[in-house]
Protein backbone atom coordinates (compact mmCIF):
# COMPACT_ATOMS: atom_id res chain seq x y z
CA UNK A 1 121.11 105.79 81.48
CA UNK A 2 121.44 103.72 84.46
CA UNK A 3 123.58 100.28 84.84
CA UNK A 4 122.96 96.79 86.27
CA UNK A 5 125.10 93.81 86.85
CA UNK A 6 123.23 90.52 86.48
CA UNK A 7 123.81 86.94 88.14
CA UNK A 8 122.66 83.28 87.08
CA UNK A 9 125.61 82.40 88.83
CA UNK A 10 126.41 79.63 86.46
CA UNK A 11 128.11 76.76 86.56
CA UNK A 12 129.83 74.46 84.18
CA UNK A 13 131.13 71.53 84.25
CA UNK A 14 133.39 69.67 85.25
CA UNK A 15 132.58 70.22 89.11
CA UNK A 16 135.11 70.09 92.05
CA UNK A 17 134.74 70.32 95.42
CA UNK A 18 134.24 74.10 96.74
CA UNK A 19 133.45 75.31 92.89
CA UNK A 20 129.55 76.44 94.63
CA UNK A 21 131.46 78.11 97.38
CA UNK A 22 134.01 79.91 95.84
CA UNK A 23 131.02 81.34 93.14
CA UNK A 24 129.15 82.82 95.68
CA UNK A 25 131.74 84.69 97.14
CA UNK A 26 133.20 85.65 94.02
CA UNK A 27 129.83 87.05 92.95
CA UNK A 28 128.99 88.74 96.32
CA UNK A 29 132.75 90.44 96.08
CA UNK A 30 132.11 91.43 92.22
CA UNK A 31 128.47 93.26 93.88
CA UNK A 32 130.78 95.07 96.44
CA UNK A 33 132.97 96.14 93.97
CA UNK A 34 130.12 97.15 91.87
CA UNK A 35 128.56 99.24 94.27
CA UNK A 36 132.36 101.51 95.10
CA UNK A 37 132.00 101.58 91.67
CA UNK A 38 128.80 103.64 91.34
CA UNK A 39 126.72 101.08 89.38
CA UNK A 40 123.00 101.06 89.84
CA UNK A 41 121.45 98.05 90.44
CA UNK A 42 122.65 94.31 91.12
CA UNK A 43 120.21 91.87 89.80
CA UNK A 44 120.02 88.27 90.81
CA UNK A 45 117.79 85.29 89.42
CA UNK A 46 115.97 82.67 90.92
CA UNK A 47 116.10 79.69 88.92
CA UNK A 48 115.43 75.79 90.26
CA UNK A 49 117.49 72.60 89.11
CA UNK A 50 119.02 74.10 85.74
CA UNK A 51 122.24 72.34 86.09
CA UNK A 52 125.65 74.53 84.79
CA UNK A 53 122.97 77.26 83.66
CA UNK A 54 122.11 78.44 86.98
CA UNK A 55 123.22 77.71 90.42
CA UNK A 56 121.09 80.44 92.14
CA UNK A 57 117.67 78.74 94.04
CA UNK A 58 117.67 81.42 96.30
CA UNK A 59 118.42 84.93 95.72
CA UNK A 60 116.81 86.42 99.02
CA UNK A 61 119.66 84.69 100.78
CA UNK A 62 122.59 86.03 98.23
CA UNK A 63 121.00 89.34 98.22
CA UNK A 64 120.71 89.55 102.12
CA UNK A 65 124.53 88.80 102.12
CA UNK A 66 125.41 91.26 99.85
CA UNK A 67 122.88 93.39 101.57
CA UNK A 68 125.48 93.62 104.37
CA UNK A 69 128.18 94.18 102.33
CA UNK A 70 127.14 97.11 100.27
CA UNK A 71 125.85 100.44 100.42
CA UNK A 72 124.16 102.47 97.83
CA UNK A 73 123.76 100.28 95.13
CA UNK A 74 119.62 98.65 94.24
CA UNK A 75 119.60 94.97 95.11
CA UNK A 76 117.11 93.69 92.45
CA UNK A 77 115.32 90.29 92.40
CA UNK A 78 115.52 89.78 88.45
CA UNK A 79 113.75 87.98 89.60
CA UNK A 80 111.42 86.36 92.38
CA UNK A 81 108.92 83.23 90.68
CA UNK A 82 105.40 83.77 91.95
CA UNK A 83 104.73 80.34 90.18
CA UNK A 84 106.71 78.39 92.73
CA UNK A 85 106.58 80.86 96.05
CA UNK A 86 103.35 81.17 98.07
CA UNK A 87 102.45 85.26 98.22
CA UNK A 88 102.37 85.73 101.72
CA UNK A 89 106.79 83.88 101.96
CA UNK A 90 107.59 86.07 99.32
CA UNK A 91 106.02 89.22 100.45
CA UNK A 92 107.78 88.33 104.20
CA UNK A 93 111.46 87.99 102.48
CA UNK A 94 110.90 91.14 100.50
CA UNK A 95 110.18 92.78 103.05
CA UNK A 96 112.94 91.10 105.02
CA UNK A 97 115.39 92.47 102.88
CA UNK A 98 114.07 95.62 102.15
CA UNK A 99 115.08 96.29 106.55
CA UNK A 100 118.16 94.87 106.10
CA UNK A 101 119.34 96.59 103.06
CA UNK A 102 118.05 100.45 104.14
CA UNK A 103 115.35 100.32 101.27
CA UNK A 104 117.37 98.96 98.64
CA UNK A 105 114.92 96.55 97.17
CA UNK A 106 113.83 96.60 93.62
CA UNK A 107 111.30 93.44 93.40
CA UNK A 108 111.02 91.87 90.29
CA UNK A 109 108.03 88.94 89.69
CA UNK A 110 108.32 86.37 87.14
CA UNK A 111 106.29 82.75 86.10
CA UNK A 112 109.52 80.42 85.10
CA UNK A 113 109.74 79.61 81.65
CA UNK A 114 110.59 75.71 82.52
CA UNK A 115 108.81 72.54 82.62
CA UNK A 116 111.78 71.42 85.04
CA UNK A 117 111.49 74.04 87.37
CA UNK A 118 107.18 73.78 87.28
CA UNK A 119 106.92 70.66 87.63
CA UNK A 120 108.03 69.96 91.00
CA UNK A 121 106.12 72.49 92.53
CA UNK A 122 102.53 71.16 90.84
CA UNK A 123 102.61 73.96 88.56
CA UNK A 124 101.66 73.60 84.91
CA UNK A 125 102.79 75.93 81.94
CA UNK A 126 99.46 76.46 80.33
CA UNK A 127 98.24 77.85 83.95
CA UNK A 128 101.41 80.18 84.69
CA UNK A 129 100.55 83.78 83.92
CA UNK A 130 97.03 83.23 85.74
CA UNK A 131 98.36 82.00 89.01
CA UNK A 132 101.26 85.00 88.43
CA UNK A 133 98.33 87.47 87.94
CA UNK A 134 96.68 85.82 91.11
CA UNK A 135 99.63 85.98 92.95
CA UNK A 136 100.08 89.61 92.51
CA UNK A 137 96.81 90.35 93.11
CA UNK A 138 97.21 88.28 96.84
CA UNK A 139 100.84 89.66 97.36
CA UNK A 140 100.31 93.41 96.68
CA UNK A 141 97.68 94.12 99.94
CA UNK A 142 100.51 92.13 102.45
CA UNK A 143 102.89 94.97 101.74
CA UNK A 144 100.62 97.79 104.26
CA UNK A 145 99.56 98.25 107.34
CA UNK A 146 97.13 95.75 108.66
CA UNK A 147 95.87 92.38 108.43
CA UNK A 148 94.28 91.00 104.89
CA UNK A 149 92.77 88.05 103.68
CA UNK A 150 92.65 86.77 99.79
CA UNK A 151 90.45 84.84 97.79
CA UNK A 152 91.16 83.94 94.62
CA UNK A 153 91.22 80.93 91.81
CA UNK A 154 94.61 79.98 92.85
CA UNK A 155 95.39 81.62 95.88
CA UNK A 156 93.33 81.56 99.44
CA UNK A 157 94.57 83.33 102.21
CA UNK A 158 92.61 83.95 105.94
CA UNK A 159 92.84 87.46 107.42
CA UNK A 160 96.49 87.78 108.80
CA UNK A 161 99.04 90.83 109.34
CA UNK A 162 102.16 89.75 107.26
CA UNK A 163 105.07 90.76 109.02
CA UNK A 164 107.63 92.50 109.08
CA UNK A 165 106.75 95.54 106.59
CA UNK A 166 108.84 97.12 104.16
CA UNK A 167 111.33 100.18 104.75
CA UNK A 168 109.85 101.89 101.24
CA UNK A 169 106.29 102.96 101.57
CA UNK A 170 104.15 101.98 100.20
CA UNK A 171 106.32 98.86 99.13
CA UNK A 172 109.58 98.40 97.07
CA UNK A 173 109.55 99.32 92.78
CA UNK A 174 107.84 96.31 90.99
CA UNK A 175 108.96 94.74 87.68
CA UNK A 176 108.22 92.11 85.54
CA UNK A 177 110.09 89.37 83.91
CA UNK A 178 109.80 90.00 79.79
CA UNK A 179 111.63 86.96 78.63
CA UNK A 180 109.38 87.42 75.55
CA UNK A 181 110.01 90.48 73.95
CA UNK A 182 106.62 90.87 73.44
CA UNK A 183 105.66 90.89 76.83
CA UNK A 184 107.19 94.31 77.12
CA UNK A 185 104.14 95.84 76.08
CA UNK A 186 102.27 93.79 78.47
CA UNK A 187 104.64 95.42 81.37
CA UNK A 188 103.77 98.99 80.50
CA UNK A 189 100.38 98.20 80.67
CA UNK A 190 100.35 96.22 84.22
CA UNK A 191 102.67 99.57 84.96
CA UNK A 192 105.29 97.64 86.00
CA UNK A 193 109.19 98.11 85.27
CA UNK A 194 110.29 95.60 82.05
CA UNK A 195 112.70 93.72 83.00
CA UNK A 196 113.80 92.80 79.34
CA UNK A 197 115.70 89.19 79.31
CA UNK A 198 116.52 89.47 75.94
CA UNK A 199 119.70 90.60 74.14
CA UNK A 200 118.57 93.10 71.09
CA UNK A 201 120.24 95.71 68.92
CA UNK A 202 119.85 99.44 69.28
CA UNK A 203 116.95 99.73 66.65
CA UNK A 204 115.25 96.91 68.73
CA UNK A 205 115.50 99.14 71.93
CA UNK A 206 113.92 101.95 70.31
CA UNK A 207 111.01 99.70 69.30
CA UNK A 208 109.95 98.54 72.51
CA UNK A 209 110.71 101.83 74.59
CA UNK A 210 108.09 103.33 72.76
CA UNK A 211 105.89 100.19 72.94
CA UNK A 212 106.37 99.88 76.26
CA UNK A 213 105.82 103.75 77.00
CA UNK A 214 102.52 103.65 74.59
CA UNK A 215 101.27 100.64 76.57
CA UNK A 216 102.10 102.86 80.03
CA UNK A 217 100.57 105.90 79.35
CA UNK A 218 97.55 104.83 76.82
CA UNK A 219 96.21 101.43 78.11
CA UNK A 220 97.31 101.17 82.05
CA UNK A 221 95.85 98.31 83.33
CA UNK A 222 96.52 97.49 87.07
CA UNK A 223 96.15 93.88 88.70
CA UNK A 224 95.82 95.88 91.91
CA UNK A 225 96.67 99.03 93.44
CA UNK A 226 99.72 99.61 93.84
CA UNK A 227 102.44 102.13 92.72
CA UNK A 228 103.51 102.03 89.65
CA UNK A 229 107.26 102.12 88.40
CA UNK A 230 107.85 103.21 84.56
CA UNK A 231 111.39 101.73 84.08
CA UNK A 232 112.35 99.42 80.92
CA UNK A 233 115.81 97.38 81.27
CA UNK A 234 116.98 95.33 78.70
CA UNK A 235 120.25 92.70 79.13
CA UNK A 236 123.75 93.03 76.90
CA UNK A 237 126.25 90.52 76.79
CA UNK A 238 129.33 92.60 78.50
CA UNK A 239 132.95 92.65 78.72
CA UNK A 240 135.14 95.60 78.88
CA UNK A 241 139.01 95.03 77.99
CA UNK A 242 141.93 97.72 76.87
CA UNK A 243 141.15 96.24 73.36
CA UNK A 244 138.68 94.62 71.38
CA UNK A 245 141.10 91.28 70.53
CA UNK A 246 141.36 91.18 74.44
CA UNK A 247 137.48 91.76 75.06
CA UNK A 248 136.65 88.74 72.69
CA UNK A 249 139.20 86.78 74.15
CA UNK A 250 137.68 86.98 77.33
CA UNK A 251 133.60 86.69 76.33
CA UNK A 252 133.67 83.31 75.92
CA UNK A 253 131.25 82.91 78.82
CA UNK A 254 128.65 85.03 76.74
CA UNK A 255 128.81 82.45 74.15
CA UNK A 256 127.98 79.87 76.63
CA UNK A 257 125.34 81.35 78.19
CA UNK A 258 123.42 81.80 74.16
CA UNK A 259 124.23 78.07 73.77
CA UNK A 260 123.18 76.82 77.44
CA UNK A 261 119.72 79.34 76.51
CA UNK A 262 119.22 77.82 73.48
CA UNK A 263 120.43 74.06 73.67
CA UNK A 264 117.06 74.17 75.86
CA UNK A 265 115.37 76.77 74.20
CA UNK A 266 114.48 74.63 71.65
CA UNK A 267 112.20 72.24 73.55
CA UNK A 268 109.11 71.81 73.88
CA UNK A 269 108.42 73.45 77.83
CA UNK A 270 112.02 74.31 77.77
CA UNK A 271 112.53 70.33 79.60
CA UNK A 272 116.07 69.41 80.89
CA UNK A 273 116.90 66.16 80.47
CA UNK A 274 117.40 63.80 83.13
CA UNK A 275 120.24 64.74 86.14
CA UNK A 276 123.74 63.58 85.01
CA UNK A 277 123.12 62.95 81.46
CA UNK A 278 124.13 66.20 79.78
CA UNK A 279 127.15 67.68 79.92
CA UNK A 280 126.39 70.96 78.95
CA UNK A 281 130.25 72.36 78.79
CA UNK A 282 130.95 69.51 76.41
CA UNK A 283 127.93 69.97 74.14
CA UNK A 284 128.93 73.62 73.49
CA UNK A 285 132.78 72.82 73.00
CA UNK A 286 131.19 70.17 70.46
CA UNK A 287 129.03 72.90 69.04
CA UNK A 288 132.04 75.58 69.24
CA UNK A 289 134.76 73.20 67.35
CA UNK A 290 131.80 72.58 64.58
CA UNK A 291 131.14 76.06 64.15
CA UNK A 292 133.61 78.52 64.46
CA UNK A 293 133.00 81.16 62.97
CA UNK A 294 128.97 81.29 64.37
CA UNK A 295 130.97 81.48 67.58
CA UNK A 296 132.80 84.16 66.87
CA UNK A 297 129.95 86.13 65.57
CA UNK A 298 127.60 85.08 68.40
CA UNK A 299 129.46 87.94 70.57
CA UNK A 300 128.92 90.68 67.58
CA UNK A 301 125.96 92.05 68.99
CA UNK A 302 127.14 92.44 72.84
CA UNK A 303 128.51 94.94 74.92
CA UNK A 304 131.82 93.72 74.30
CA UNK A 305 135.20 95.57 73.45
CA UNK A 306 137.25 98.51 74.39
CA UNK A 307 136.18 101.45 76.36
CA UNK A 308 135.71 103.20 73.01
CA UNK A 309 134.08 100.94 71.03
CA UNK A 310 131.19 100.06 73.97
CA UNK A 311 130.89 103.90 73.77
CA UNK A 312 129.95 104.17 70.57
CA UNK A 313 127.43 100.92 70.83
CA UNK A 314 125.74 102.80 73.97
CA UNK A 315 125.51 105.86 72.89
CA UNK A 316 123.06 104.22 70.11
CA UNK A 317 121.23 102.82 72.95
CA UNK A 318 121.06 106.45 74.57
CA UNK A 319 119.17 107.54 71.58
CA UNK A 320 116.37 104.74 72.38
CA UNK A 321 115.89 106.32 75.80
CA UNK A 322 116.47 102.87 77.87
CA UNK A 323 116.39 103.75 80.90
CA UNK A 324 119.12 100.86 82.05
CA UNK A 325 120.84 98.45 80.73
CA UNK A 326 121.99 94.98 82.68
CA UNK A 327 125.01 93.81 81.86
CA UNK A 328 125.49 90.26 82.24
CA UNK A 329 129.32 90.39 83.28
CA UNK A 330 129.18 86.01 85.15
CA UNK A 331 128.96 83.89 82.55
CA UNK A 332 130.40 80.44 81.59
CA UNK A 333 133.36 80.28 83.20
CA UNK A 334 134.74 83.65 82.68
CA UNK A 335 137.38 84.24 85.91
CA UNK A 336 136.85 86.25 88.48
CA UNK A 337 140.00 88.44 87.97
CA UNK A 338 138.91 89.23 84.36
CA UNK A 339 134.89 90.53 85.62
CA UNK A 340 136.61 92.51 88.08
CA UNK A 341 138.95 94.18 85.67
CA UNK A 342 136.05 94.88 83.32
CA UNK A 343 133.83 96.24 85.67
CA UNK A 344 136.26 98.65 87.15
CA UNK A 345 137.76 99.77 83.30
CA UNK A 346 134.11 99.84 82.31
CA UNK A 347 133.14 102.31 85.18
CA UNK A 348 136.61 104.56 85.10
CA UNK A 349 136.17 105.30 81.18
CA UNK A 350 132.72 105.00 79.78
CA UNK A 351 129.96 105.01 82.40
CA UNK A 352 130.28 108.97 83.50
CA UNK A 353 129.25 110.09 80.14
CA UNK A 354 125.88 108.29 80.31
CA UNK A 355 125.57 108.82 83.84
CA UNK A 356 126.06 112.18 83.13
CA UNK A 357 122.94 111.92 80.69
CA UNK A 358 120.53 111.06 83.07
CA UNK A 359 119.07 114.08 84.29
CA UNK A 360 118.07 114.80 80.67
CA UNK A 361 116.69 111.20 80.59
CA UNK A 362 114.54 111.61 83.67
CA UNK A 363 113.10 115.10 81.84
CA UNK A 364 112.25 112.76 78.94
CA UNK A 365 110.39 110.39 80.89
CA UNK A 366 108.30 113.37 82.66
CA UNK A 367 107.11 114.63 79.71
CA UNK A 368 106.66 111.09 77.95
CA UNK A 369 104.11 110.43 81.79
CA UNK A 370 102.73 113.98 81.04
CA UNK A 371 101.50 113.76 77.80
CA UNK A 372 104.09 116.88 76.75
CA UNK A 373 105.93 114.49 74.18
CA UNK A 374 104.00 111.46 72.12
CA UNK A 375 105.60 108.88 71.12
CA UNK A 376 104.89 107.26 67.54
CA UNK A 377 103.26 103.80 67.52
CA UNK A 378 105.85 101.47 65.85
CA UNK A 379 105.30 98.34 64.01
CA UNK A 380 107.61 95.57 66.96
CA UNK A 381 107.01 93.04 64.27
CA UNK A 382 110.46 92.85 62.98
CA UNK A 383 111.69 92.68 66.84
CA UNK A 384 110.08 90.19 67.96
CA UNK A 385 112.34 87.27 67.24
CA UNK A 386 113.60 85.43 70.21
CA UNK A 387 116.69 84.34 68.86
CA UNK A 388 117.94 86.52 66.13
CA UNK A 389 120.02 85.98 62.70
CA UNK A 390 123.70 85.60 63.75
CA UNK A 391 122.85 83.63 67.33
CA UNK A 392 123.03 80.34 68.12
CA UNK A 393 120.16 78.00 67.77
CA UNK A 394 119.49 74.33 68.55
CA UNK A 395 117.65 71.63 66.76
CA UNK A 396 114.34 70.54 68.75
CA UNK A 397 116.52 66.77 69.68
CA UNK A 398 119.43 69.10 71.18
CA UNK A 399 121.84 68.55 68.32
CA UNK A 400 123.80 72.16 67.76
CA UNK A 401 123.66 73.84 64.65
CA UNK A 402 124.22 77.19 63.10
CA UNK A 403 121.54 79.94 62.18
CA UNK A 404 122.12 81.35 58.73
């Protein structure tokens, strides 16, 4: 099993002058930290005018920084919106990075799940995953040698020679964005990594590796030629402390980030309300004080807790044969001193064992491509909930309440 840290780089309220600034550099020293560490992969969002959710509009220019700044570890775009990016910009910052970061890239493609983010760019929800599917189909030839040209419903492009190229031939590992569960399934077939945005238990992960793996092997269905990359990720709420109490204590930001998902979850295109007029920190203090013990529980299902009792939740997640999961260690305003402390605990006592595990992993996987081991078909129904029992949810006029 392989390990990723995550980044909205988010935001709440109340702002001060320099809070931006000092984010970004906290979150580009947490990614060097990361990477003397031995983590995997550093994945970072793009998201547009989501106020206190997510400062992060561009994450070529956070991941060439940290580009410079690290050395071994995968600088993912988790990821890069086709919806709102013309092919031929993002294939050139890509590539871009790609140079700069010694073939570090892993590029993940999204649509945006927002009318607030769409709308200012002429894009309209119904029409997303057709100009995505477009988009890759325009993007994908830019990467080689040569000069191409595209026409397509929602894309037109005259011969050119997109330049400069990328460092890993023939182009960096592609995901996709599964903020719906069931999309999974639709990444295995497009044989693309999953990038799984969604925070599930360990029977859940079992569910949709094999879904995923079933859709890769049995129904592989292309958009264009390119190289495929059988990976599935999936996201945990994370922090590691010496205790549990402590953990807890410190997770507050996870809670946040369920209520900030869901306080807009719940409308119809995912709209944001006018700039100024919510005050997103004060809603979920509100929503906290009202319901405290949904609070505490909205943390139960997380990576969150000692070194021995994450152990014991991963090594459920080793028997689903993830091949990584992203831990989303910035959230809310959890401190900088307390995501460097749980990275670093984290990675001294529990990530050897399953980084130990991954040559065995990587034999699983060959014989899963092969055909040696077949995987039973199993029913995702019960997993496909976006926001299970136990989490927050919203009512569709933004007023908090409890699920039960």
């Amino acid at each position: 099993m392989k390990f990723g840290i995550f980044y909205e780089l988010q935001l709440p309220r109340p702002w001060e002058a320099g809070d931006e600034h000092r984010l970004y550099k906290n979150a580009l020293s947490q990614c060097e930290l990361a990477d003397q560490l031995g983590f995997d992969y550093a994945w970072e969002v793009e998201h547009h005018f989501l106020e206190e959710y997510s400062h992060s509009p561009a994450p070529e220019v956070f991941l060439g920084a940290a580009s410079q700044r690290t050395k071994r570890i995968r600088l993912g775009h988790g990821i890069f919106q086709l919806t709102t990016n013309h092919p031929a910009k993002v294939a050139e910052k890509v590539a871009a990075l790609d140079l700069l970061s010694d073939g570090r890239v892993e590029f993940g493609m999204g649509e945006s799940a927002s009318i607030t983010e769409l709308e200012p760019f002429g894009v309209d929800m119904d029409n997303k995953r057709a100009i995505w599917e477009d988009a890759v189909r325009a993007l994908i030839p830019m990467f080689r040698d040569g000069g191409c040209s595209y026409d397509g419903p929602h894309f037109k492009f005259p011969l050119r020679n997109v330049l400069p190229k990328p460092l890993q031939k023939p182009h960096p590992p592609l995901w996709v964005a599964c903020s719906q569960l069931q999309t999974i399934e639709m990444a295995g077939r497009r044989g693309m990594g999953a990038l799984g945005f969604q925070f599930v238990s360990a029977d859940a992960a079992h569910a949709w590796v094999h879904a995923y793996y079933n859709a890769f092997t049995k129904q592989l269905d292309k958009l264009e030629d390119y190289q495929t990359n059988p990976n599935i990720a999936l996201v945990s709420y994370f922090m590691c402390a010496k205790t549990d109490e402590e953990a807890r204590r410190r997770a507050e930001g996870s809670t946040f980030f369920q209520f900030a998902l869901q306080f807009y979850g719940a409308q119809k295109g995912r709209q944001r309300p006018p700039p100024g007029t919510v005050n997103m920190w004060d809603e979920y203090n509100k929503w906290k004080r009202e319901n405290p013990e949904q609070a505490k529980r909205s943390i139960a299902g997380g990576l969150i807790g000692s070194p021995e009792t994450i152990r014991k939740k991963l090594r459920k997640f080793r028997e689903s044969n993830i091949d990584q999961v992203i831990l989303l260690n910035q959230a809310g305003k959890t401190t900088h001193e307390h995501i460097c402390e749980s990275l670093e605990l984290f990675a001294r006592e529990v990530m050897p064992e399953f980084h130990a595990d991954e040559p065995a992993h990587q034999e699983w996987k060959r014989k899963v491509l092969a055909g040696e081991i077949k995987l039973d078909e199993i029913d995702t129904t019960p997993f496909k909930e976006r926001f299970r029992p136990g989490m927050i949810t919203v009512k569709p006029q933004g007023a908090a309440t409890a699920a039960e």
